[in-house]
N, C-alpha and C. Protein backbone atom coordinates (compact mmCIF):
# COMPACT_ATOMS: atom_id res chain seq x y z
N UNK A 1 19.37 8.48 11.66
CA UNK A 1 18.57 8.14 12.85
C UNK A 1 18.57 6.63 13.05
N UNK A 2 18.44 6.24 13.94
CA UNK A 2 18.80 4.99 14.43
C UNK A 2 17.14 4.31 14.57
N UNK A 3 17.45 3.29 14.41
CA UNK A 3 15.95 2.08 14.42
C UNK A 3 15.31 2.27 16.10
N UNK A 4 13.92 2.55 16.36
CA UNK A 4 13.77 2.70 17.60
C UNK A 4 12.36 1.67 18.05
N UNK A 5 12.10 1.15 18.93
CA UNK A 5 10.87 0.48 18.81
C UNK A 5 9.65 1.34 18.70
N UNK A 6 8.24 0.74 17.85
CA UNK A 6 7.28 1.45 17.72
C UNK A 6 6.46 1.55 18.57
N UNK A 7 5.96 2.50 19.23
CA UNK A 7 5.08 2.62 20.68
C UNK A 7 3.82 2.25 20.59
N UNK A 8 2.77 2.48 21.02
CA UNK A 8 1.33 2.42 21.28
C UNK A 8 0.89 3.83 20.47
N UNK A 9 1.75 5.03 21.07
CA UNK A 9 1.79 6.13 20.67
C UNK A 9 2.29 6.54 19.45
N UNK A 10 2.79 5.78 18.51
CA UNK A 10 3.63 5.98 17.41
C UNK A 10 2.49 5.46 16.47
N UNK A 11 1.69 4.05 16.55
CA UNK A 11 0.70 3.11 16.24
C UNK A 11 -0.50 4.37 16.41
N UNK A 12 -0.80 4.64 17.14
CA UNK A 12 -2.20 5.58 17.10
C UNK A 12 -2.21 7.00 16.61
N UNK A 13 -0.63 7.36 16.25
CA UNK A 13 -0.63 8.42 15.40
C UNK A 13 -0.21 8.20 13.63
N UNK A 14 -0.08 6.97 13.74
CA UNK A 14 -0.07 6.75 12.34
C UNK A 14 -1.81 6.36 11.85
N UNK A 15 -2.41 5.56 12.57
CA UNK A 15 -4.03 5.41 12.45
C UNK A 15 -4.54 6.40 11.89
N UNK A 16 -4.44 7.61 13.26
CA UNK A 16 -5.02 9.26 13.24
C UNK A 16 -4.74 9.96 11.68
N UNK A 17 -3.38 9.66 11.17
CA UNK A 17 -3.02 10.05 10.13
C UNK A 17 -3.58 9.55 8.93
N UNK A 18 -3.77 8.72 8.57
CA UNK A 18 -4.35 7.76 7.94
C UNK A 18 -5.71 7.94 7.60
N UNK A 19 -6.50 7.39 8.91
CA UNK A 19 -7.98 8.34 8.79
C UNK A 19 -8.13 10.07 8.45
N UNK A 20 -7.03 11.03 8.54
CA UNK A 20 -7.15 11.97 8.10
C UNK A 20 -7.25 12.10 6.64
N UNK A 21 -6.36 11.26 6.33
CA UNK A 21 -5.87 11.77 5.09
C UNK A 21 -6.94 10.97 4.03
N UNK A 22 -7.93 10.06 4.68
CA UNK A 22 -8.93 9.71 3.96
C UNK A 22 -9.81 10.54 3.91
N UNK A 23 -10.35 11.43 4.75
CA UNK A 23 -11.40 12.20 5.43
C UNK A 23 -11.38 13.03 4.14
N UNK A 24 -9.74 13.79 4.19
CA UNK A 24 -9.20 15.35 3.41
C UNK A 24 -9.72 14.68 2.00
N UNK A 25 -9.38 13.76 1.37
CA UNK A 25 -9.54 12.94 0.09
C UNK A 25 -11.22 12.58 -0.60
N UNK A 26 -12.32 12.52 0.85
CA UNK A 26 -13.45 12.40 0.94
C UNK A 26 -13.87 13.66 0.71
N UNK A 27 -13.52 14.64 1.31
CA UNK A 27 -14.00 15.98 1.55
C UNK A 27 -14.00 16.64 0.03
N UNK A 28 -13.57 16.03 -1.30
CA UNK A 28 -13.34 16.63 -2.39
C UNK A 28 -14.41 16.03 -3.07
N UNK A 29 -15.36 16.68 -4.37
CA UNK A 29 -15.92 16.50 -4.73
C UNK A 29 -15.96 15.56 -5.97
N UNK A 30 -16.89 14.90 -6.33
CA UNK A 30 -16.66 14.33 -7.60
C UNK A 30 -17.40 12.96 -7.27
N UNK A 31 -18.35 12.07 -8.21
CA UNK A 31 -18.97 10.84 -8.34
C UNK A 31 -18.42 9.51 -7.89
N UNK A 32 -16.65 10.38 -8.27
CA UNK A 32 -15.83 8.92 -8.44
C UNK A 32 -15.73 8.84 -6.63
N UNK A 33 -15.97 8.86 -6.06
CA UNK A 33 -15.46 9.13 -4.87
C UNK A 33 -16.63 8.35 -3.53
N UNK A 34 -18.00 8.68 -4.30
CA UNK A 34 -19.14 8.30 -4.04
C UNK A 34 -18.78 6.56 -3.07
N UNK A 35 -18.82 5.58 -4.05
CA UNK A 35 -18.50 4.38 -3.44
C UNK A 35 -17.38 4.38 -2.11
N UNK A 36 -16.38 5.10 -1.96
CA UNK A 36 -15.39 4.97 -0.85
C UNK A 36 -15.85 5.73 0.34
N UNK A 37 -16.75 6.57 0.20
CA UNK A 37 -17.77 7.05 1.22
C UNK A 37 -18.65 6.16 1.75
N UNK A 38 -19.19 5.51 1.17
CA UNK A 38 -20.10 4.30 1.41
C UNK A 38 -19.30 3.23 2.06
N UNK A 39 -17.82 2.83 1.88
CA UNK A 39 -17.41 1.74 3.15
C UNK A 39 -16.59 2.62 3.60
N UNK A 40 -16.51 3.84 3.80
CA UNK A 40 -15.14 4.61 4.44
C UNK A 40 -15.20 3.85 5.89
N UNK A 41 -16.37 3.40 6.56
CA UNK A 41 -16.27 2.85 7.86
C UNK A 41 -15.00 1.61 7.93
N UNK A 42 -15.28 0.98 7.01
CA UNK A 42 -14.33 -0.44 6.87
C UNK A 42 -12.88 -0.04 6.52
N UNK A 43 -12.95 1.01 5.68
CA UNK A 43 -11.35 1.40 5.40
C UNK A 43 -10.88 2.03 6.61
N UNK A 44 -11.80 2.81 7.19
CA UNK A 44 -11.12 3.58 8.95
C UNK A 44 -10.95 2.25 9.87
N UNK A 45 -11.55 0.69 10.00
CA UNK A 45 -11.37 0.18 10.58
C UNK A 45 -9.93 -0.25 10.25
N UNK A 46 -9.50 -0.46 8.90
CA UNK A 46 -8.05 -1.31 8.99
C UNK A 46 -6.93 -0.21 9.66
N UNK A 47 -7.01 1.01 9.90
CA UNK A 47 -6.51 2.01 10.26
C UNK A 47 -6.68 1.62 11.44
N UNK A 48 -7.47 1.55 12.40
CA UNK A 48 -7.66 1.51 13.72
C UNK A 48 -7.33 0.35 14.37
N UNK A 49 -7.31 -0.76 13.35
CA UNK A 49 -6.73 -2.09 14.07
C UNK A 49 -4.97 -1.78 14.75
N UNK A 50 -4.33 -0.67 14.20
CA UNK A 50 -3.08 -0.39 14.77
C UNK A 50 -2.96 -0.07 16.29
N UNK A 51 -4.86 0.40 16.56
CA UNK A 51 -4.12 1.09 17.87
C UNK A 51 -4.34 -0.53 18.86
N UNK A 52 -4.74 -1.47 18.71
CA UNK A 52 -4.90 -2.88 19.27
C UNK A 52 -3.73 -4.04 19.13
N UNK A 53 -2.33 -3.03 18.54
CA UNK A 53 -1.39 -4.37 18.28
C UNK A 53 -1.01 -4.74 19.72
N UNK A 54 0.06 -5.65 19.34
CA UNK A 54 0.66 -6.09 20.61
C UNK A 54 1.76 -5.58 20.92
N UNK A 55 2.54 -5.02 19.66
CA UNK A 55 3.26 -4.33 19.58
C UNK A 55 3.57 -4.24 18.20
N UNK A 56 4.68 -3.36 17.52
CA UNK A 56 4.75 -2.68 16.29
C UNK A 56 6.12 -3.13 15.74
N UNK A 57 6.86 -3.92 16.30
CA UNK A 57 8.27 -3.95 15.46
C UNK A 57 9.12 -2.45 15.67
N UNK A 58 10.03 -2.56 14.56
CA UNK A 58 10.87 -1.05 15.08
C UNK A 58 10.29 -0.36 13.79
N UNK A 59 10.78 0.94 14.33
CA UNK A 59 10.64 2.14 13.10
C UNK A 59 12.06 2.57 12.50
N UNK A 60 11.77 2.51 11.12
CA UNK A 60 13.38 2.86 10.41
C UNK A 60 13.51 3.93 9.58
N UNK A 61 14.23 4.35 8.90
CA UNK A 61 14.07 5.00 7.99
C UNK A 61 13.84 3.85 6.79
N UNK A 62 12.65 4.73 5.71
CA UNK A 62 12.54 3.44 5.09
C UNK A 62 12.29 4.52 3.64
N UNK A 63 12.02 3.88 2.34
CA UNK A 63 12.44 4.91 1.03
C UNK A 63 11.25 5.50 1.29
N UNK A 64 9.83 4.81 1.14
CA UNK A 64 8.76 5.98 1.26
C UNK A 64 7.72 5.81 -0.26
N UNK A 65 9.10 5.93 -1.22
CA UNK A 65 7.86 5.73 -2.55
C UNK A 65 8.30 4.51 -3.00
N UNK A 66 8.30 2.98 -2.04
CA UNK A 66 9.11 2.00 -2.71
C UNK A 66 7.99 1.32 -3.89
N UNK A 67 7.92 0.82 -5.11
CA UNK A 67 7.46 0.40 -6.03
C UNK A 67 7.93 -0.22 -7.15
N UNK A 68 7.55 -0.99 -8.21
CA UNK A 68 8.28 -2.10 -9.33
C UNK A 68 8.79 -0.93 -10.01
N UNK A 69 8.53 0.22 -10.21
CA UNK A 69 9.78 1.17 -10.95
C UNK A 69 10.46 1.85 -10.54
N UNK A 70 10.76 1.31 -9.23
CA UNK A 70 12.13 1.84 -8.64
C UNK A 70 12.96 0.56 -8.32
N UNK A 71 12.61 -0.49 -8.92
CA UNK A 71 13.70 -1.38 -8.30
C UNK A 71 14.00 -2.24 -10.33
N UNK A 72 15.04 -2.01 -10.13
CA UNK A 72 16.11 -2.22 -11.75
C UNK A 72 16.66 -3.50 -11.55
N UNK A 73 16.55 -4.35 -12.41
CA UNK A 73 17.42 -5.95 -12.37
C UNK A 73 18.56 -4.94 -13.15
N UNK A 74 19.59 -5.49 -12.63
CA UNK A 74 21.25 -5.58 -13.84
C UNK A 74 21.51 -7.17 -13.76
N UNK A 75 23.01 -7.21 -14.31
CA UNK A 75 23.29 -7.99 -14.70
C UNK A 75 24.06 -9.16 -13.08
N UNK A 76 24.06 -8.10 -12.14
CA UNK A 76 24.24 -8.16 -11.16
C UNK A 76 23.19 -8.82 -9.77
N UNK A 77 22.22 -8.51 -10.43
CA UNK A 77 21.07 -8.17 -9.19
C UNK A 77 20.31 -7.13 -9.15
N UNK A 78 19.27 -6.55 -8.18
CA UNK A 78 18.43 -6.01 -8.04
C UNK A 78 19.18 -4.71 -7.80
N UNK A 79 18.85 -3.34 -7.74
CA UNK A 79 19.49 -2.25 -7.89
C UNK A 79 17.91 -1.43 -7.48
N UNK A 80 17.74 -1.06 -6.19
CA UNK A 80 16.22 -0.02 -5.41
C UNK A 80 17.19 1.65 -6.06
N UNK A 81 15.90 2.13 -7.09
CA UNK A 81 16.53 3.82 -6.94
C UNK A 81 15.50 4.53 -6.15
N UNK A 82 16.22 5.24 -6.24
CA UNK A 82 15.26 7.33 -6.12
C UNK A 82 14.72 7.03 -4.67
N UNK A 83 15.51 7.52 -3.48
CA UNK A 83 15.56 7.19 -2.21
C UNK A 83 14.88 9.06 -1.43
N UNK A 84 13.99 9.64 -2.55
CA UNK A 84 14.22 10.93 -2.68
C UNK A 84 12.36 10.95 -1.28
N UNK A 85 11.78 9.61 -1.50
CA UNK A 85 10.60 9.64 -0.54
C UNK A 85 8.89 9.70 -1.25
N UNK A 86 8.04 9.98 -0.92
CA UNK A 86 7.02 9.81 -1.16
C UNK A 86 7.09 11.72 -1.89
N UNK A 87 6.63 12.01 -3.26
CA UNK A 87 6.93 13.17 -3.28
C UNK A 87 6.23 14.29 -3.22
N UNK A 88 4.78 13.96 -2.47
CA UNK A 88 3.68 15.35 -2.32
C UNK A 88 4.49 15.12 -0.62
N UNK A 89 5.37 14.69 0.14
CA UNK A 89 5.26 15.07 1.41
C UNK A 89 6.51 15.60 1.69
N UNK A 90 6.67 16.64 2.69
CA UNK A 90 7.68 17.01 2.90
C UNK A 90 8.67 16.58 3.31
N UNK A 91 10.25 17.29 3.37
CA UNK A 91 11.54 16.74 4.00
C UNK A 91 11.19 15.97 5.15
N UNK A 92 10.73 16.99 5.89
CA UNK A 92 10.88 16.48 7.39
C UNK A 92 9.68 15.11 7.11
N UNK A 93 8.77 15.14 6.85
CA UNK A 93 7.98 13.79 6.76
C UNK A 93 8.33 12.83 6.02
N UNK A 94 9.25 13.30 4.75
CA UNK A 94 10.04 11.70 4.64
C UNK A 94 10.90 11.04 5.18
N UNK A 95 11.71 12.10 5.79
CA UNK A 95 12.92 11.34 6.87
C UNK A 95 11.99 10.87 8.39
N UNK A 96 11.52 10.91 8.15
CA UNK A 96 10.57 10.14 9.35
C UNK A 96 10.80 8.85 9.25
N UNK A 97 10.94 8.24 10.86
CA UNK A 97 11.11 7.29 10.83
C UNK A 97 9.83 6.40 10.85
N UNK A 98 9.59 5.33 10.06
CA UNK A 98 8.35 4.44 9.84
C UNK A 98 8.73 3.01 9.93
N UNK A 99 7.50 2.66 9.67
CA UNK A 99 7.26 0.57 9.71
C UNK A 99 7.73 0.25 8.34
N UNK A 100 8.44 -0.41 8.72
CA UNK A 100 8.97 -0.90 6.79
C UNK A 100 8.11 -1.82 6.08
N UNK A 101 6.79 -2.25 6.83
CA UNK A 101 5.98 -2.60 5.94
C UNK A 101 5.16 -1.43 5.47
N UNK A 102 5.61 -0.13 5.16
CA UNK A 102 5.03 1.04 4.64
C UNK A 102 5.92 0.75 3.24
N UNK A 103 6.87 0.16 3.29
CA UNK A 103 7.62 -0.14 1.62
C UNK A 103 7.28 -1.21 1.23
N UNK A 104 7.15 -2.68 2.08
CA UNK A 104 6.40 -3.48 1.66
C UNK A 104 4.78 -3.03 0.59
N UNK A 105 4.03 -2.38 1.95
CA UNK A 105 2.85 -2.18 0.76
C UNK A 105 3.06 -1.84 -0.60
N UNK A 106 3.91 -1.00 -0.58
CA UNK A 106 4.16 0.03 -1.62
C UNK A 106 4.27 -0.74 -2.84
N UNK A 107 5.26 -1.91 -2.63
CA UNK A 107 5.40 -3.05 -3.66
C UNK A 107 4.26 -3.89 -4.21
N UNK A 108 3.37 -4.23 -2.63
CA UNK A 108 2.67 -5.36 -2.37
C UNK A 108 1.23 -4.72 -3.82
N UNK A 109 1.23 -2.82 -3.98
CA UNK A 109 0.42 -2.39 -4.52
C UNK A 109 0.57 -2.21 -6.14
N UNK A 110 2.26 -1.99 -6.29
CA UNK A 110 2.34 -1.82 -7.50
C UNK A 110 2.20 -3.66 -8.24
N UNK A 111 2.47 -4.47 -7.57
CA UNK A 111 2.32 -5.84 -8.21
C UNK A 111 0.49 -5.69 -8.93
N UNK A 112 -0.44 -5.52 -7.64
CA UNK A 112 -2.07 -5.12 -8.74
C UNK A 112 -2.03 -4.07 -10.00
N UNK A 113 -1.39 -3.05 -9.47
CA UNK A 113 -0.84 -1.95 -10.46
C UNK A 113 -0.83 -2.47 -11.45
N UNK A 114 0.33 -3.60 -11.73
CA UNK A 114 1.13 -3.97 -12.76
C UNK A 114 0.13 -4.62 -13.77
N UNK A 115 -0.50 -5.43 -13.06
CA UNK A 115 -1.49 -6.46 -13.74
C UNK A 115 -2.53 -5.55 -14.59
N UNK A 116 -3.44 -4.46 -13.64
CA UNK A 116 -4.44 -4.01 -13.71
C UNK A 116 -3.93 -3.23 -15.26
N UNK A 117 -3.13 -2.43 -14.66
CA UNK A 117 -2.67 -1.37 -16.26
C UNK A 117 -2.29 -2.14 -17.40
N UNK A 118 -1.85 -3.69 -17.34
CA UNK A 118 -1.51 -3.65 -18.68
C UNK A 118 -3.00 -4.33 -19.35
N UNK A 119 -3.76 -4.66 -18.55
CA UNK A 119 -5.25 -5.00 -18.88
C UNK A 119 -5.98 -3.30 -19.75
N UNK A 120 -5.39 -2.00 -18.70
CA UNK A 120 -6.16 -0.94 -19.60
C UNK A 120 -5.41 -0.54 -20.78
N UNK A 121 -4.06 -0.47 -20.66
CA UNK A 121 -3.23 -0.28 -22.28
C UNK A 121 -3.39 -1.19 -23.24
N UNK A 122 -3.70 -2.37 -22.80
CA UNK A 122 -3.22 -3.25 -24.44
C UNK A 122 -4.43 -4.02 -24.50
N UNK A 123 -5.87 -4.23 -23.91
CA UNK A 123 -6.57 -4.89 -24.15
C UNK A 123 -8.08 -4.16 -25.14
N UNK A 124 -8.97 -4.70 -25.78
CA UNK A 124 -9.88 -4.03 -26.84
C UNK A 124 -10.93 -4.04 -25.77
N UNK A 125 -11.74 -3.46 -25.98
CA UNK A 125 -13.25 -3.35 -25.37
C UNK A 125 -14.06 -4.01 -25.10
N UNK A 126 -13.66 -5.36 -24.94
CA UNK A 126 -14.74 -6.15 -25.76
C UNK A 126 -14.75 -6.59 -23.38
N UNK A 127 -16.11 -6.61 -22.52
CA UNK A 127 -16.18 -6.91 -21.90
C UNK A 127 -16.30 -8.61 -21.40
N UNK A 128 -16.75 -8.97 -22.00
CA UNK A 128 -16.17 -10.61 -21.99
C UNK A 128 -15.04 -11.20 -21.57
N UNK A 129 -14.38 -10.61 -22.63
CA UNK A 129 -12.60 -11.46 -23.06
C UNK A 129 -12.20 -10.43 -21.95
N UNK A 130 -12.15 -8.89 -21.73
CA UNK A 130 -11.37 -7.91 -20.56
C UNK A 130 -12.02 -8.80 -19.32
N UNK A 131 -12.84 -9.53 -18.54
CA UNK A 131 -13.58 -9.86 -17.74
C UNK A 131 -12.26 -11.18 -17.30
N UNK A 132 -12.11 -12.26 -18.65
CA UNK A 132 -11.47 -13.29 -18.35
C UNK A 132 -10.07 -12.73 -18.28
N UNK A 133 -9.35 -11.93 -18.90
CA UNK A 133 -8.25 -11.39 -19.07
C UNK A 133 -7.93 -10.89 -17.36
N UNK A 134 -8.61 -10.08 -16.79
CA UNK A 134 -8.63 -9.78 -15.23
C UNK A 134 -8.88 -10.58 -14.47
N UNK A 135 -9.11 -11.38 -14.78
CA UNK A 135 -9.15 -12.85 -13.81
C UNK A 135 -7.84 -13.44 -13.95
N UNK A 136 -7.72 -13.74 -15.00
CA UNK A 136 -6.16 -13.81 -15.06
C UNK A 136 -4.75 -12.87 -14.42
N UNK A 137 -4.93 -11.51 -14.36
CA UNK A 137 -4.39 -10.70 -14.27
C UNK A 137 -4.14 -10.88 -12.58
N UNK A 138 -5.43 -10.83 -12.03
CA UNK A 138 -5.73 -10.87 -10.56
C UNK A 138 -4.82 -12.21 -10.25
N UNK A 139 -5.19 -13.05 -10.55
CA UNK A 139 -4.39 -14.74 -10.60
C UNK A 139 -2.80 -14.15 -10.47
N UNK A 140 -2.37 -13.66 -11.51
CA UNK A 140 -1.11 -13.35 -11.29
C UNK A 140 0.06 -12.00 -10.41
N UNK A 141 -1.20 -11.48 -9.88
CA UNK A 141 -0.81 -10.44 -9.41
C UNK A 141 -0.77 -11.15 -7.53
N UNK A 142 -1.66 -11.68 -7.43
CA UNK A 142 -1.87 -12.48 -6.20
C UNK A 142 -0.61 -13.93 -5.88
N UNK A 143 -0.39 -14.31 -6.81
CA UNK A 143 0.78 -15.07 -6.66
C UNK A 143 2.04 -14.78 -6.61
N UNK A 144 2.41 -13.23 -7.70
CA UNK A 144 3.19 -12.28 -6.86
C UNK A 144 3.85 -11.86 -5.58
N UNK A 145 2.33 -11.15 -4.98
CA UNK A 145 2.43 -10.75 -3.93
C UNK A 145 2.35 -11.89 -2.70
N UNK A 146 2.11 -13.16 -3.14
CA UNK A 146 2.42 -14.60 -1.84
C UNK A 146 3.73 -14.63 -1.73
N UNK A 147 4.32 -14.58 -3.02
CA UNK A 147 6.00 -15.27 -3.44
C UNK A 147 6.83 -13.65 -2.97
N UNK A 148 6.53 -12.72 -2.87
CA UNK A 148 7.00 -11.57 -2.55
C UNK A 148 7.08 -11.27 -1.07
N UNK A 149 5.59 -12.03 -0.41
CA UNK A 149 5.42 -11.84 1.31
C UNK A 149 6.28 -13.05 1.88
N UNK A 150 6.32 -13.98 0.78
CA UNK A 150 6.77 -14.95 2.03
C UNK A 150 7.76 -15.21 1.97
N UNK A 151 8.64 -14.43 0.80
CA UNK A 151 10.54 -14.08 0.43
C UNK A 151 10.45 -13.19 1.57
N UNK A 152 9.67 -12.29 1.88
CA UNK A 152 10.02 -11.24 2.94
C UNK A 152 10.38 -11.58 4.34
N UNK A 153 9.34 -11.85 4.26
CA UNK A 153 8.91 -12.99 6.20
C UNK A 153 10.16 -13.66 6.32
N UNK A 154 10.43 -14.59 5.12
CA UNK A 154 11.47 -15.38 5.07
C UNK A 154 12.81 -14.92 5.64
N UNK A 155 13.07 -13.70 4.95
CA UNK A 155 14.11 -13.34 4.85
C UNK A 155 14.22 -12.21 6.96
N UNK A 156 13.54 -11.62 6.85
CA UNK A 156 13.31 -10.91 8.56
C UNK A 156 13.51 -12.16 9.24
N UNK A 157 12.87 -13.27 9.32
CA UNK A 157 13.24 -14.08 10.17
C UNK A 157 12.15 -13.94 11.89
N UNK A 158 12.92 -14.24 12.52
CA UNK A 158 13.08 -13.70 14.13
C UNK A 158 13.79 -12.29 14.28
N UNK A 159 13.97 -11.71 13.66
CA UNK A 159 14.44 -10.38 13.61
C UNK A 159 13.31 -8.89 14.09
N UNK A 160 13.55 -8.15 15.53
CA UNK A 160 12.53 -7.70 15.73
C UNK A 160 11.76 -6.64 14.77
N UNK A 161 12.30 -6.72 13.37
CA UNK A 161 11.99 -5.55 12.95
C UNK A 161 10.26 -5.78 12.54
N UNK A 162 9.76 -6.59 12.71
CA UNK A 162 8.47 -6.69 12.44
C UNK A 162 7.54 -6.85 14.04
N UNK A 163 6.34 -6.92 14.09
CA UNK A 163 5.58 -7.24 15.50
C UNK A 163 5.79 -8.79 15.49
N UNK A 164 5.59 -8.82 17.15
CA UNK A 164 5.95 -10.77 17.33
C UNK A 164 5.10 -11.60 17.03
N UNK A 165 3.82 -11.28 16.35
CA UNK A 165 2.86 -11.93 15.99
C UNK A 165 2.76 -11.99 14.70
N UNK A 166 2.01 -12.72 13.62
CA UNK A 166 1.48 -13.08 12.58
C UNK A 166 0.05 -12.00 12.25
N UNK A 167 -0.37 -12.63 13.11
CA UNK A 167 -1.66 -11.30 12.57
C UNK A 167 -1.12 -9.98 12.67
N UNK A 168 -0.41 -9.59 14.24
CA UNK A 168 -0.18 -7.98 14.02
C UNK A 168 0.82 -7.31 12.94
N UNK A 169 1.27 -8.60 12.45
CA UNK A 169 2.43 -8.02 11.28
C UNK A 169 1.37 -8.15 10.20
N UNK A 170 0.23 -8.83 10.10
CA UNK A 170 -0.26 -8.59 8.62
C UNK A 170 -1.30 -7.53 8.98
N UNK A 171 -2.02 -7.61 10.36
CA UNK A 171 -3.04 -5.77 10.45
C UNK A 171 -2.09 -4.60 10.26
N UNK A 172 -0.32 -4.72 10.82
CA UNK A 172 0.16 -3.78 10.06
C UNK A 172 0.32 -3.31 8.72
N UNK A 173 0.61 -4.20 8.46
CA UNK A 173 0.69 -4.15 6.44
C UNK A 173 -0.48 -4.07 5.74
N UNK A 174 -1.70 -4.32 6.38
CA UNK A 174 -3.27 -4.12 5.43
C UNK A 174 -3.02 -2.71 5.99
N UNK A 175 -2.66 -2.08 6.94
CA UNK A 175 -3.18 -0.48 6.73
C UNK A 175 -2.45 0.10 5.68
N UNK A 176 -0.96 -0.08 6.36
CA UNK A 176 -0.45 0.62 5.34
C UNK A 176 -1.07 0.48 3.54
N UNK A 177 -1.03 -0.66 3.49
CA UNK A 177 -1.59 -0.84 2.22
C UNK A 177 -2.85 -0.03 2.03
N UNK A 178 -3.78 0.00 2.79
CA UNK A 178 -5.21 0.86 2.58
C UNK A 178 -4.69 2.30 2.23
N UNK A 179 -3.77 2.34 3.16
CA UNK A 179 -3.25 3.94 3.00
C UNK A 179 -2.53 4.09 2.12
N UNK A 180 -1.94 3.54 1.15
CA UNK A 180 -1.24 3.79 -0.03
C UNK A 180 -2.34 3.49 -0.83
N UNK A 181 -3.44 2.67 -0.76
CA UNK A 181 -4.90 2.74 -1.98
C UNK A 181 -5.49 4.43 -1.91
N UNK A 182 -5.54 4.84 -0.84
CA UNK A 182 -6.13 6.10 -0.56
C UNK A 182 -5.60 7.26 -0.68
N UNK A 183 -3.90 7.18 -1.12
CA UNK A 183 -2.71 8.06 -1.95
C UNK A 183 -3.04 7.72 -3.41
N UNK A 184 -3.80 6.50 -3.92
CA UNK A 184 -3.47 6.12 -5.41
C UNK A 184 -4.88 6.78 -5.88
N UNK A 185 -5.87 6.82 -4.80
CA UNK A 185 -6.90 7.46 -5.27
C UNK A 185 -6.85 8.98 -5.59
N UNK A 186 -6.50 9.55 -4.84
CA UNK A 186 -6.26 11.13 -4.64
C UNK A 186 -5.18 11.27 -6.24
N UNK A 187 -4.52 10.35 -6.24
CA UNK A 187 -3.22 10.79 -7.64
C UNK A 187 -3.63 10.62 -8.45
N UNK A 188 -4.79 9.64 -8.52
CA UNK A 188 -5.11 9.26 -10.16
C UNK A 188 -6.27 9.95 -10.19
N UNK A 189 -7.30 10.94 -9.57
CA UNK A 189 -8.10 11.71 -9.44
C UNK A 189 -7.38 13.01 -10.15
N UNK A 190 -6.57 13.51 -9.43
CA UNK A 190 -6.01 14.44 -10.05
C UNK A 190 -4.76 14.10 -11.02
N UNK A 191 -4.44 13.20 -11.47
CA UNK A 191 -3.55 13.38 -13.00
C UNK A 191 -4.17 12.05 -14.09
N UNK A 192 -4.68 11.17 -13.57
CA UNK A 192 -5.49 9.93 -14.86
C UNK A 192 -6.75 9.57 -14.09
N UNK A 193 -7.39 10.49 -14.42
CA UNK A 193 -9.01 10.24 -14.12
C UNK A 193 -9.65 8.70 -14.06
N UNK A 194 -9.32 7.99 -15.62
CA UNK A 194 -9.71 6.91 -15.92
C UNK A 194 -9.22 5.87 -15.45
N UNK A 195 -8.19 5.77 -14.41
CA UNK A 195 -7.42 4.83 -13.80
C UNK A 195 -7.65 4.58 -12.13
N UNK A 196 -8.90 5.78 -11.46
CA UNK A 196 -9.24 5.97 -10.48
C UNK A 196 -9.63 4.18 -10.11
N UNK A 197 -10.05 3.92 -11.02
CA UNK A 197 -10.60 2.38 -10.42
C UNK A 197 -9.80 1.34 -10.21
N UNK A 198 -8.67 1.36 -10.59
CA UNK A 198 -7.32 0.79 -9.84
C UNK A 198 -7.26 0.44 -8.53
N UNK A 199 -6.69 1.70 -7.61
CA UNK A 199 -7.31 1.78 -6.49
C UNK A 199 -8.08 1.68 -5.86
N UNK A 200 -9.52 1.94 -6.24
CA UNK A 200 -10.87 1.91 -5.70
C UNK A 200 -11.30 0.47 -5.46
N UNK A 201 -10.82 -0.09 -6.69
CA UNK A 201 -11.02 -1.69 -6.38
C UNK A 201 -10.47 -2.58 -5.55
N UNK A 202 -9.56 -2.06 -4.82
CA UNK A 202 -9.23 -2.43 -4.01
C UNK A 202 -9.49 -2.19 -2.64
N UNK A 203 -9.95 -0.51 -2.49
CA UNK A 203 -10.25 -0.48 -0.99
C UNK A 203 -11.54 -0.48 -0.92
N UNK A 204 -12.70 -0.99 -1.77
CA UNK A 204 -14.56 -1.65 -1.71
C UNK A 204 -14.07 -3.12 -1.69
N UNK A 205 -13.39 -3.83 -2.25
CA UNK A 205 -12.87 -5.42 -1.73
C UNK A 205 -12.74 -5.19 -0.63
N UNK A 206 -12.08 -4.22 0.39
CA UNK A 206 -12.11 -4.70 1.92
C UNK A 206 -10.20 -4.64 1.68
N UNK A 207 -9.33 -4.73 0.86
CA UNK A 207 -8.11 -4.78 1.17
C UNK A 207 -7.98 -6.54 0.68
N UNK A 208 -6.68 -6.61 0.61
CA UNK A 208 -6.68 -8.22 0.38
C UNK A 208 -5.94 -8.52 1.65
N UNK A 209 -6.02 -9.92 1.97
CA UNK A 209 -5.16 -10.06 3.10
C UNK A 209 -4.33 -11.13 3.08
């Protein structure tokens, strides 16, 4: 399928989607869940800022589950695998064509990922030292994701594949991003309970921007 521009109509059905799929995620029971009910208003707003762009850039086919363990250094260079999509959604919804800052996020999320988990595998209990250790972690996960956005930007250019603005290219990329926090919640709910706060901490911050 060929790159097509993103409509008004393309923008307000990705929103719609978005807010659904928070709603379906809300609608399940459990404590942990409690706090994202309490700003679900603010997380439906970064969703809704889509239907106010100016416009959307194009829609491509794009991988879907892009993240730091799908992309391999060799000896060569960078090497992106497993082009197989996001994998609770179907054929037809991964070959969908989307905003390629839907793979951006994807990255922009596993960089906190990265930080956050090796703070829960390898650090002792001790709340103090874990307190300064995540400060650190955050420090480096955030400088990451600057040196990662602005290789990106860099690299698109004047190229329409993004919106012609600055803000509407970054209200695009905070949703998506909300909406991949609100996939990380639902996954780590149902397969690592104890990692729910990964995610969570990120969409009660408001999203980073």
């Amino acid at each position: 399928m060929r790159a097509q521009p993103v409509s008004a109509a393309m923008l307000g059905s990705w929103a719609d989607a978005m807010t659904r799929e928070l709603d379906q995620l809300l609608g399940g029971a459990g404590a942990a869940l409690e706090p994202l009910r309490e700003c679900r208003a603010e997380v439906v707003a970064g969703f809704d800022a889509l239907r106010g762009l100016g416009g959307g850039g194009l829609a491509i086919r794009v991988h879907g589950d892009y993240h730091l363990g799908q992309a391999l250094r060799t000896d060569t260079g960078w090497t992106v695998l497993d082009f197989e999509g996001e994998p609770a959604l179907g054929v037809p919804e991964r070959r969908a064509l989307s905003s390629p800052l839907r793979d951006v996020a994807g990255l922009l999320r596993s960089l906190d990922y990265a930080a956050a988990a090796a703070l829960m595998e390898r650090t002792e209990p001790d709340p103090e030292r874990l307190e300064a250790l995540r400060r650190q972690g955050d420090a480096w996960a955030e400088a990451n994701r600057r040196l990662f956005w602005g290789a990106y930007l860099a690299r698109v250019g004047d190229h329409p594949l993004l919106p012609g603005s600055a803000e509407d290219t970054l209200a695009l990329r905070r949703a998506w991003e909300l909406r991949k926090a609100v996939y990380e919640v639902g996954y780590e709910l149902g397969h690592r309970p104890d990692w729910v706060g990964l995610p969570l901490r990120f969409l009660l911050d408001g999203g980073r921007s």
